[in-house]
C-alpha atoms as a PDB file:
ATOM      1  CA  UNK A   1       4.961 -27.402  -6.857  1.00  0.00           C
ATOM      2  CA  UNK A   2       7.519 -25.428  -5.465  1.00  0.00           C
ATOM      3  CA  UNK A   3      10.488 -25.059  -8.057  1.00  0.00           C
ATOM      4  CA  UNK A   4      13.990 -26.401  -7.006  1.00  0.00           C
ATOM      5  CA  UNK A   5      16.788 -23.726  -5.951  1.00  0.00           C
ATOM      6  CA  UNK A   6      18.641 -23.308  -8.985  1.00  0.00           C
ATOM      7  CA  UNK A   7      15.634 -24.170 -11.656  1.00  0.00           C
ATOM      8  CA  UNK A   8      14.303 -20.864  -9.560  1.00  0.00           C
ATOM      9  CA  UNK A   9      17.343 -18.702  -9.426  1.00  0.00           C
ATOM     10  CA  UNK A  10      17.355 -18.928 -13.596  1.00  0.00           C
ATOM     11  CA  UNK A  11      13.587 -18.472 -13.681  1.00  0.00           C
ATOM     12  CA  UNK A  12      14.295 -15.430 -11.842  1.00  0.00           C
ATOM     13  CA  UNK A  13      17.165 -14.450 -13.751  1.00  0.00           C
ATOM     14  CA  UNK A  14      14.894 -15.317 -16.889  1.00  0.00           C
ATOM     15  CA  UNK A  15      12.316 -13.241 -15.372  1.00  0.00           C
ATOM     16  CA  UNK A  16      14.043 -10.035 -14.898  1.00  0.00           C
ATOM     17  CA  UNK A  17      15.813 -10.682 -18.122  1.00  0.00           C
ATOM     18  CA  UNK A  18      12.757 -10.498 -20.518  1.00  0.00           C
ATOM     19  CA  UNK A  19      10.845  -7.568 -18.072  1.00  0.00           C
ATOM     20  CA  UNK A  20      10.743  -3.791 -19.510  1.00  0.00           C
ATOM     21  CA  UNK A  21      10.014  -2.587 -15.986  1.00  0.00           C
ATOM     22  CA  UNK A  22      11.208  -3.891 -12.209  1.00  0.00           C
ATOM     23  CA  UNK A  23       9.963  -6.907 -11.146  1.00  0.00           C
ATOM     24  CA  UNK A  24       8.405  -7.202  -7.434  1.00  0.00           C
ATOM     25  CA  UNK A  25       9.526  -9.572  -4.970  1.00  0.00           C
ATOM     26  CA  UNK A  26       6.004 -10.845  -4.463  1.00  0.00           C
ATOM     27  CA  UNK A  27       5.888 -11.614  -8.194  1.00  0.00           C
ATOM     28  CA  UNK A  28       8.921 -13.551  -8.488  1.00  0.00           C
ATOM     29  CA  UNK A  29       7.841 -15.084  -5.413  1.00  0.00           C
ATOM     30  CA  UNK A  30       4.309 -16.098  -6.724  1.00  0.00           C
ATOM     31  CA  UNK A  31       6.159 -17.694  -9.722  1.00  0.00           C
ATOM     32  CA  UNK A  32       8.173 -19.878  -7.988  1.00  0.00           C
ATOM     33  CA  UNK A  33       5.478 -21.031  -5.206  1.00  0.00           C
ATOM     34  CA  UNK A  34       7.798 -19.816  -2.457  1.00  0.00           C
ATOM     35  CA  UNK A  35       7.620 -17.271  -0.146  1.00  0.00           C
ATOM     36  CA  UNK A  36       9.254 -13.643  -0.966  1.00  0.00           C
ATOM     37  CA  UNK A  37      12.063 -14.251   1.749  1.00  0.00           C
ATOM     38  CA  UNK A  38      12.946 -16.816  -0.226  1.00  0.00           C
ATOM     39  CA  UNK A  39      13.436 -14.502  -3.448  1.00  0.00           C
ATOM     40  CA  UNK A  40      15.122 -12.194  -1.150  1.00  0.00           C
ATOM     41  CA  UNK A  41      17.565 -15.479  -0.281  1.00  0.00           C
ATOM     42  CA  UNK A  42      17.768 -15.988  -3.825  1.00  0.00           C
ATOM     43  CA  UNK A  43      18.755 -12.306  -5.082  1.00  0.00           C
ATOM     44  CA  UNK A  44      21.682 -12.578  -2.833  1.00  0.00           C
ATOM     45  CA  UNK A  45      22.949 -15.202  -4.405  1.00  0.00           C
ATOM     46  CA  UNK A  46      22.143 -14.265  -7.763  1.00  0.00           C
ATOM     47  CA  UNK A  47      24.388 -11.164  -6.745  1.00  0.00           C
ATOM     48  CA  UNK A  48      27.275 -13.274  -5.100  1.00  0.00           C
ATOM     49  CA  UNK A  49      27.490 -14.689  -8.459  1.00  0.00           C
ATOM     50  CA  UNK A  50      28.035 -11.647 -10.180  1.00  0.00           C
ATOM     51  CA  UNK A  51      24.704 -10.908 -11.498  1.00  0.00           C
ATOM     52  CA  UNK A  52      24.077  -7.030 -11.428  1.00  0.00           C
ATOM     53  CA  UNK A  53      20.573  -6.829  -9.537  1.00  0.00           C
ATOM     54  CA  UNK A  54      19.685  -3.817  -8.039  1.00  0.00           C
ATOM     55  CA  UNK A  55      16.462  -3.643  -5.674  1.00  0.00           C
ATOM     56  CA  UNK A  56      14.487  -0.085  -6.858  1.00  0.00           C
ATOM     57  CA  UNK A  57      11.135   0.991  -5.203  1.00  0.00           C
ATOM     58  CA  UNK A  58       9.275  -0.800  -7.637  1.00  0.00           C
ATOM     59  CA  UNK A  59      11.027  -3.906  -7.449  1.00  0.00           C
ATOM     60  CA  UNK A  60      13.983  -5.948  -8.553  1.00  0.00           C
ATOM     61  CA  UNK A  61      16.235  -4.680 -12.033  1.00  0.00           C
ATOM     62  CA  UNK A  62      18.747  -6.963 -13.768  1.00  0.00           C
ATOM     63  CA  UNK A  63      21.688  -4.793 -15.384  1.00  0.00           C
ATOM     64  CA  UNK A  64      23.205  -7.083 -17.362  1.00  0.00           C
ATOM     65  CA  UNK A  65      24.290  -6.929 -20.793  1.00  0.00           C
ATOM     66  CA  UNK A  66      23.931  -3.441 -20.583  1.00  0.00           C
ATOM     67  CA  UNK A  67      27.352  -1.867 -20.783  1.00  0.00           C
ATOM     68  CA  UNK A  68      26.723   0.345 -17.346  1.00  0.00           C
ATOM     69  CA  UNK A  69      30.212   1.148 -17.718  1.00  0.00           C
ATOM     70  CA  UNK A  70      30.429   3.233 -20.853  1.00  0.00           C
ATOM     71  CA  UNK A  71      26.850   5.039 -20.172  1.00  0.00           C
ATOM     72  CA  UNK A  72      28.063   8.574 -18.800  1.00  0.00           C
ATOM     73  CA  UNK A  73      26.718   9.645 -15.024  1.00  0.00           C
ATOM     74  CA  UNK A  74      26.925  12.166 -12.213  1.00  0.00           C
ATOM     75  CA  UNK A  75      26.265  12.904  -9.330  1.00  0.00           C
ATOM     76  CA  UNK A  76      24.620  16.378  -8.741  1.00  0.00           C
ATOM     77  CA  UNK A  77      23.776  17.899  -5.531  1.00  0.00           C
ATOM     78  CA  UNK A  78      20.058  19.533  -5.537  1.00  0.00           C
ATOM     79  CA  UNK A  79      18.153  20.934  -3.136  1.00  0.00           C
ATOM     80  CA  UNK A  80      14.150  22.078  -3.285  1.00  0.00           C
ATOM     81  CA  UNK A  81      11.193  21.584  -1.700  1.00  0.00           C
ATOM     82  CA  UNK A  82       8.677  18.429  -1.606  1.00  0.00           C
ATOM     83  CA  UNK A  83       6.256  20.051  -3.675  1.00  0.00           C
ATOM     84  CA  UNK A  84       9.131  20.775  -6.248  1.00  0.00           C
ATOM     85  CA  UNK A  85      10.475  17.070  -5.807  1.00  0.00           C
ATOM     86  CA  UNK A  86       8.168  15.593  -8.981  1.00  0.00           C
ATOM     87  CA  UNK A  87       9.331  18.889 -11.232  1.00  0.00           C
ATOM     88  CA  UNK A  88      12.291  18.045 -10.404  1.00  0.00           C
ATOM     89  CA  UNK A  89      12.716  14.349 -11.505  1.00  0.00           C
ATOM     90  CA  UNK A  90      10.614  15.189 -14.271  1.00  0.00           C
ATOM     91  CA  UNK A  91      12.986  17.504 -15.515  1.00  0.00           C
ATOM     92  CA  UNK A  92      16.000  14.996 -15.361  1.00  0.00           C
ATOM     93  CA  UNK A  93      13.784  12.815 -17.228  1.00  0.00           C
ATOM     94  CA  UNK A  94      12.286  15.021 -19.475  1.00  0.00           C
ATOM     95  CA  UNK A  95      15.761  15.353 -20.947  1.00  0.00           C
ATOM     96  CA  UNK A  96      16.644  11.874 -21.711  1.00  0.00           C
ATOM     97  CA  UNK A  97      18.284  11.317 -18.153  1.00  0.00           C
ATOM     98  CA  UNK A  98      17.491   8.384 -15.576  1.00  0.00           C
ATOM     99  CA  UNK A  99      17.805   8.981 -11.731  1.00  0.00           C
ATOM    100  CA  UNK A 100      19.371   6.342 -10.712  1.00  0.00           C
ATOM    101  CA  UNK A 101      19.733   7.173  -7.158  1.00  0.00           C
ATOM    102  CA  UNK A 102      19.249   9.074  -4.057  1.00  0.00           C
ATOM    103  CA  UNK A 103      21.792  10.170  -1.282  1.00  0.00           C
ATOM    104  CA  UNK A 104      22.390  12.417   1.688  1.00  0.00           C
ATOM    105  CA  UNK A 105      24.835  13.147   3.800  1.00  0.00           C
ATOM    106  CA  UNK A 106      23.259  13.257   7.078  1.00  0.00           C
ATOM    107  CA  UNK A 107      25.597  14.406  10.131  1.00  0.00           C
ATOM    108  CA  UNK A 108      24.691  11.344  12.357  1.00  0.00           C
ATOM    109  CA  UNK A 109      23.989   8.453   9.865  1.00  0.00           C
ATOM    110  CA  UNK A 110      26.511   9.363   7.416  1.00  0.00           C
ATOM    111  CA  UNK A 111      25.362   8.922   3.540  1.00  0.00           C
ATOM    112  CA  UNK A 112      22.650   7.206   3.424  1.00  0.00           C
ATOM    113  CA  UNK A 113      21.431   6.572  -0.794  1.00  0.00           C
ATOM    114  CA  UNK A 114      18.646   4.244  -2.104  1.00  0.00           C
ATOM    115  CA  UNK A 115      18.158   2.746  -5.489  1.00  0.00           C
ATOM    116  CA  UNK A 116      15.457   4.877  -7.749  1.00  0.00           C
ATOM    117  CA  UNK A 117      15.970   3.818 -11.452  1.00  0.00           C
ATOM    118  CA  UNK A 118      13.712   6.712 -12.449  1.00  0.00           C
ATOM    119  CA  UNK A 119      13.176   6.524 -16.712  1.00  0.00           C
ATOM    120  CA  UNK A 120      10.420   8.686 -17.732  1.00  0.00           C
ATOM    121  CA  UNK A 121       7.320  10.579 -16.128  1.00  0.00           C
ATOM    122  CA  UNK A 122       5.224   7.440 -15.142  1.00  0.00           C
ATOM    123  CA  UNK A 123       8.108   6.250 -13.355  1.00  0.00           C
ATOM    124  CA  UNK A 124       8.318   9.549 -11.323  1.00  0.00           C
ATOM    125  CA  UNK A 125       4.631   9.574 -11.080  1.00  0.00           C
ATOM    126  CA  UNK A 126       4.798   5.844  -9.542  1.00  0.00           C
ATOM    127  CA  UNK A 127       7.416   6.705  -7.494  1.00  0.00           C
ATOM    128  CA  UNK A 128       5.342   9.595  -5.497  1.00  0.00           C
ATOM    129  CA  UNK A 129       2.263   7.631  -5.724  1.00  0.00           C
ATOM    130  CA  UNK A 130       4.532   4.575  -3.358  1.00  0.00           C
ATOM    131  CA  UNK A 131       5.733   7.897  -1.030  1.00  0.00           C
ATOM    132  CA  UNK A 132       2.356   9.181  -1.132  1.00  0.00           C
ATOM    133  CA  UNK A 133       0.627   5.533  -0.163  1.00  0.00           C
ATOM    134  CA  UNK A 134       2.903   4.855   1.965  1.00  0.00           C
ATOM    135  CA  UNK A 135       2.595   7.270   4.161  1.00  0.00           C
ATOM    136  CA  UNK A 136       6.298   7.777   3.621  1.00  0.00           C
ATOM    137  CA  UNK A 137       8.561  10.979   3.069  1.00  0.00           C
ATOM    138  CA  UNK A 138      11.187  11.240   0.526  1.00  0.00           C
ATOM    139  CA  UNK A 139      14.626  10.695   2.365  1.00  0.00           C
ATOM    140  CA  UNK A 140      15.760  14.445   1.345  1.00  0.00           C
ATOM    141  CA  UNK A 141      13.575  15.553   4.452  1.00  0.00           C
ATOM    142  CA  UNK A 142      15.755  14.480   6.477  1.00  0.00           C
ATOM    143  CA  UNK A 143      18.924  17.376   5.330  1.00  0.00           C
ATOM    144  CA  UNK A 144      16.719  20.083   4.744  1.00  0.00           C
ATOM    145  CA  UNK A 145      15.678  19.640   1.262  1.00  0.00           C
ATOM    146  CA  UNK A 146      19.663  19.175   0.346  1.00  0.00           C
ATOM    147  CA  UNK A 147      20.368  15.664  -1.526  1.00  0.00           C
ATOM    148  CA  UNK A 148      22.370  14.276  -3.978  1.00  0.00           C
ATOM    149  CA  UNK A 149      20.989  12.494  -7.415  1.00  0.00           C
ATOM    150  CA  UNK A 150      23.187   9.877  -9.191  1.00  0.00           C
ATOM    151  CA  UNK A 151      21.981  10.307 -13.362  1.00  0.00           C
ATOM    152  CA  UNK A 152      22.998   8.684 -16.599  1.00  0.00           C
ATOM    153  CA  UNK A 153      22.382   9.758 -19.571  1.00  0.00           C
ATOM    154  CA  UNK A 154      23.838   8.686 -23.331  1.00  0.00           C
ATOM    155  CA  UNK A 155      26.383  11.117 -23.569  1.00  0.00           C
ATOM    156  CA  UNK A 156      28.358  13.907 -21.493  1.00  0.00           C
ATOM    157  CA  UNK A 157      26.737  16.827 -23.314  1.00  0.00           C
ATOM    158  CA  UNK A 158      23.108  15.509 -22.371  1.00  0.00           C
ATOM    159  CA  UNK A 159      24.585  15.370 -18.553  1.00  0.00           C
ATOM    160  CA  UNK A 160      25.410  18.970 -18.995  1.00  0.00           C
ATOM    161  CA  UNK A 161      21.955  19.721 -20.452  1.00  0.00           C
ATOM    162  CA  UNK A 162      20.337  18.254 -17.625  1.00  0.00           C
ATOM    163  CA  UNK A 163      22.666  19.851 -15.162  1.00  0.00           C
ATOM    164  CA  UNK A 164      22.096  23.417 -16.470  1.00  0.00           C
ATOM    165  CA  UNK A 165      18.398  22.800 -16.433  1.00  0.00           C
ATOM    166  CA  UNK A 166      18.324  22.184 -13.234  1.00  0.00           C
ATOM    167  CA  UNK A 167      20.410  24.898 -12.261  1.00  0.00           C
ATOM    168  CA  UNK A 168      18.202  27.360 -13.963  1.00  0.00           C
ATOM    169  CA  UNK A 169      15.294  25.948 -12.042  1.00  0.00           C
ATOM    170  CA  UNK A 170      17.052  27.232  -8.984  1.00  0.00           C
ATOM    171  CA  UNK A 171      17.495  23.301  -8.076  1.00  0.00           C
ATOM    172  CA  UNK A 172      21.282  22.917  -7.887  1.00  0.00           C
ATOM    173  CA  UNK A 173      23.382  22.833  -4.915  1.00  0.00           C
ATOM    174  CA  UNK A 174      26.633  23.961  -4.351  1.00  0.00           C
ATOM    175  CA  UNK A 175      28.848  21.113  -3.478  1.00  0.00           C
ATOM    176  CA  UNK A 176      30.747  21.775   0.017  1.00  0.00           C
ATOM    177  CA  UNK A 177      34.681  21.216   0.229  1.00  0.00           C
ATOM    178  CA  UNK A 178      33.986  18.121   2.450  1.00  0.00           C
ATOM    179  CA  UNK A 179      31.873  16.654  -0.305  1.00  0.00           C
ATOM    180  CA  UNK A 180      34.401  16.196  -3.308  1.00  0.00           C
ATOM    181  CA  UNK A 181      34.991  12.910  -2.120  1.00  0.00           C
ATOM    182  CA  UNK A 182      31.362  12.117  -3.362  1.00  0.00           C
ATOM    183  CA  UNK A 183      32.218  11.881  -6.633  1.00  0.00           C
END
């Protein structure tokens, strides 16, 4: 039986609570005995209540009760090749960051950024296996390898470490005057 709205919304909240890694829609969904529009009904107003859910690749992360606010990030701009793209992540990982996001700055569209929440090698290798089977290409295609990553990290100093490896891996961008405003 089918559980009631709010009995589900705190399952879900429960769910993504006690989970190490995202949770999928179809999972949540499968839990409940509703369909995953209905999770996707239900993560909206999760959110409208002021519950930090962010939708990654792999599914559905709750950010609360971590103090997001006092873990350092920043935003780098990159740019590389496809075949480069897993060294690249790697290295950000490698180094105790996370890759939190993705974002261009396409002419047309404007910036468009999606959710990563990239931890540690098998979460880079999971993310390129879901491009990879899904016949999909990684959205810095579509600016000519250029892209921006948002990272965190547990201090300022590991940023920097992070920053000047990818720099010496010829990865790092220049930022543009028109792009300070990123920040």
């Amino acid at each position: 039986m089918p559980l009631m709205g709010h009995e589900r919304r705190n399952a879900i909240l429960q769910s993504l609570r006690g989970a190490e890694r995202p949770v999928s829609g179809t999972a949540l969904a499968d839990a409940a005995g509703v369909s995953r529009q209905v999770i996707v009904q239900d993560i909206a107003l999760l959110r409208a209540d002021g519950h930090d859910i962010v939708a990654t690749n792999r599914g559905y992360v709750l950010r609360e009760g971590s103090s997001d606010a006092d873990i350092p990030t920043r935003l780098v701009k990159v740019r590389h090749t496809v075949e480069q793209l897993e060294d690249e992540l790697n290295t950000i990982v490698d180094l105790g960051g996370t890759v939190q996001s993705v974002m261009v700055n396409h002419r047309a569209y404007g910036k468009i950024t999606a959710d990563l929440d990239i931890r540690s090698r098998s979460g880079t290798a999971r993310y390129l296996d879901d491009i990879r089977t899904g016949k999909s290409t990684p959205l810095m295609t579509v600016t000519s390898g250029y892209h921006f990553h948002r990272i965190a990290a547990e201090s300022e100093e590991a940023l920097d470490r992070i920053e000047a490896a990818l720099a010496a891996r010829g990865y790092l961008a220049e930022l543009m005057p028109y792009e300070d405003d990123f920040q």
